[in-house]
Protein backbone atom coordinates (compact mmCIF):
# COMPACT_ATOMS: atom_id res chain seq x y z
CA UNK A 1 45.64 -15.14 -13.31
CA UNK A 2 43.43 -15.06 -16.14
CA UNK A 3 39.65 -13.53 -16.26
CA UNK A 4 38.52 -17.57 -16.29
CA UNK A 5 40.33 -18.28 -13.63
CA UNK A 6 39.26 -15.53 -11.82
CA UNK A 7 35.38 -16.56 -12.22
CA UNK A 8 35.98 -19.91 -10.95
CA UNK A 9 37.87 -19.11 -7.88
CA UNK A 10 34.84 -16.58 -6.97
CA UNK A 11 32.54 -19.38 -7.97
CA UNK A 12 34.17 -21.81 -5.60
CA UNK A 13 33.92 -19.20 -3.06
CA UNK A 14 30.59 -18.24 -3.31
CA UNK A 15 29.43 -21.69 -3.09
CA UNK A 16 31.40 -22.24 -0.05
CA UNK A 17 29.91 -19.63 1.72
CA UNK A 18 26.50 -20.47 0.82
CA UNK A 19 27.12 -23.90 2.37
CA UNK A 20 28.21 -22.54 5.25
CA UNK A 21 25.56 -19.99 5.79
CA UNK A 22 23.00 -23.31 4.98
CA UNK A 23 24.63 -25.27 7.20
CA UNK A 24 24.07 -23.09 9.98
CA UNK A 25 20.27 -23.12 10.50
CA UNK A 26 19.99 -27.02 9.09
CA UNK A 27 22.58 -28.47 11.51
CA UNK A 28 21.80 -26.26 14.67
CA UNK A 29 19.24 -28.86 16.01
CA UNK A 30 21.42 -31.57 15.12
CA UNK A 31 24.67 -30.76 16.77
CA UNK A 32 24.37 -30.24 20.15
CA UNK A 33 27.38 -27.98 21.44
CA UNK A 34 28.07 -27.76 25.45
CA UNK A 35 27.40 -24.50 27.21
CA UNK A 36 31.14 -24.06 27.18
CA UNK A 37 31.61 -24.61 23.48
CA UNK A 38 28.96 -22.16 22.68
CA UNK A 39 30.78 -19.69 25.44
CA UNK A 40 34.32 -20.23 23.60
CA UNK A 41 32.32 -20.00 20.23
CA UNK A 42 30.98 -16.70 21.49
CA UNK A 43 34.15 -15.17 23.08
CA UNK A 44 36.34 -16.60 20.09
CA UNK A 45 34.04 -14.22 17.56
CA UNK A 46 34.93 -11.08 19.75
CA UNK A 47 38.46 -11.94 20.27
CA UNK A 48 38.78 -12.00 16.09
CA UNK A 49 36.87 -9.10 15.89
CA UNK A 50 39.45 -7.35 18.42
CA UNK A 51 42.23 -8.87 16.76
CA UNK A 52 41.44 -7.54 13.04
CA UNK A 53 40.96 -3.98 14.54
CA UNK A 54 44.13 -4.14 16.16
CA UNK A 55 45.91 -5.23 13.26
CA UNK A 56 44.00 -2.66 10.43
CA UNK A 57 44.65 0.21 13.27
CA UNK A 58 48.65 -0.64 13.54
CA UNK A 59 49.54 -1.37 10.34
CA UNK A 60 50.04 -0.25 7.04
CA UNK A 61 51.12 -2.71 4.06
CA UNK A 62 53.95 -4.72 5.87
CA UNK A 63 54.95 -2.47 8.44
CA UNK A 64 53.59 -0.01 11.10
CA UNK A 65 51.29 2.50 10.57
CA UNK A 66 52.69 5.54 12.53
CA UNK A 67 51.34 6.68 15.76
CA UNK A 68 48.50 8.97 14.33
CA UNK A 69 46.17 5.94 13.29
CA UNK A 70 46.21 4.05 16.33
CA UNK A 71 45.64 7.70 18.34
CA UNK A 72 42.25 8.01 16.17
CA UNK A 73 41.35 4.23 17.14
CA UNK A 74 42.03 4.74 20.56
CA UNK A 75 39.57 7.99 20.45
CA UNK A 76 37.34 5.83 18.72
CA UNK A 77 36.91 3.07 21.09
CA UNK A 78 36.73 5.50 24.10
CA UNK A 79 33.75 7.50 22.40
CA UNK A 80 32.41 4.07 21.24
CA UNK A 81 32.48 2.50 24.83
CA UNK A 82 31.02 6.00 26.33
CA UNK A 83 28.22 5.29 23.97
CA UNK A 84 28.70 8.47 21.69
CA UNK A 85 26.81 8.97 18.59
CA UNK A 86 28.46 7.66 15.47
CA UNK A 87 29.16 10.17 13.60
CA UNK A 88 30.78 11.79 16.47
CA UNK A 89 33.10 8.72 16.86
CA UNK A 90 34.10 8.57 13.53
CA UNK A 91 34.39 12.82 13.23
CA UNK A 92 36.53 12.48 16.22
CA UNK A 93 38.68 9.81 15.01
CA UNK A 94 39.36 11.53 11.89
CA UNK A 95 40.15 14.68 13.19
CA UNK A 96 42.49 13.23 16.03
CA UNK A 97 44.96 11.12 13.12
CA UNK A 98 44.88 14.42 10.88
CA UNK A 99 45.86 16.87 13.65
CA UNK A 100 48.47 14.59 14.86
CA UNK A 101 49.52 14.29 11.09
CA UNK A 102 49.30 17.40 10.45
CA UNK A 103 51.46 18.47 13.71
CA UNK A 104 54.19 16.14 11.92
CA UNK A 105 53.06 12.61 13.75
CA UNK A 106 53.65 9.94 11.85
């Protein structure tokens, strides 16, 4: 792919987006959506959310990650959901996949 082609593709892209993001705020008071659309809408965000952490925390290129990653997201979410500070969460997580690395986890 060339450095022209390259530009246009992010063009293209960037415009897309923009429409969408537009979109949003013009068409909202003229598409009404049933209470549970906007529920499914709602729960559908949180179960892609869920489903790109799951797949970033268990895998690595085309295969999977080891057991030491997912350890450090698991630590994560439990600090996370006991409403810990940040940095603590993301300390924690750390530290958890390089001791487990470091003990010779995978």
């Amino acid at each position: 792919m060339d450095g022209v082609e390259l530009l246009v593709g992010t063009a293209v892209l960037a415009l897309g987006t923009f429409a969408f993001r537009f979109a949003g705020p013009v068409l909202r008071s003229r598409v009404k959506l049933s209470p549970r659309a906007e529920k499914l809408m709602a729960l559908a965000a949180v179960v892609l959310l869920a489903a790109l952490v799951a797949v970033s925390a268990l895998t690595e290129g085309h295969g999977f990650a080891g057991f030491a990653r997912p350890a450090g997201v698991l630590v994560a979410g439990v600090l996370a959901w006991r409403k810990a500070p940040f940095v603590l969460v993301v300390v924690a997580a750390a530290a958890t996949a390089a001791l487990l690395r470091l003990a010779g986890v995978p």
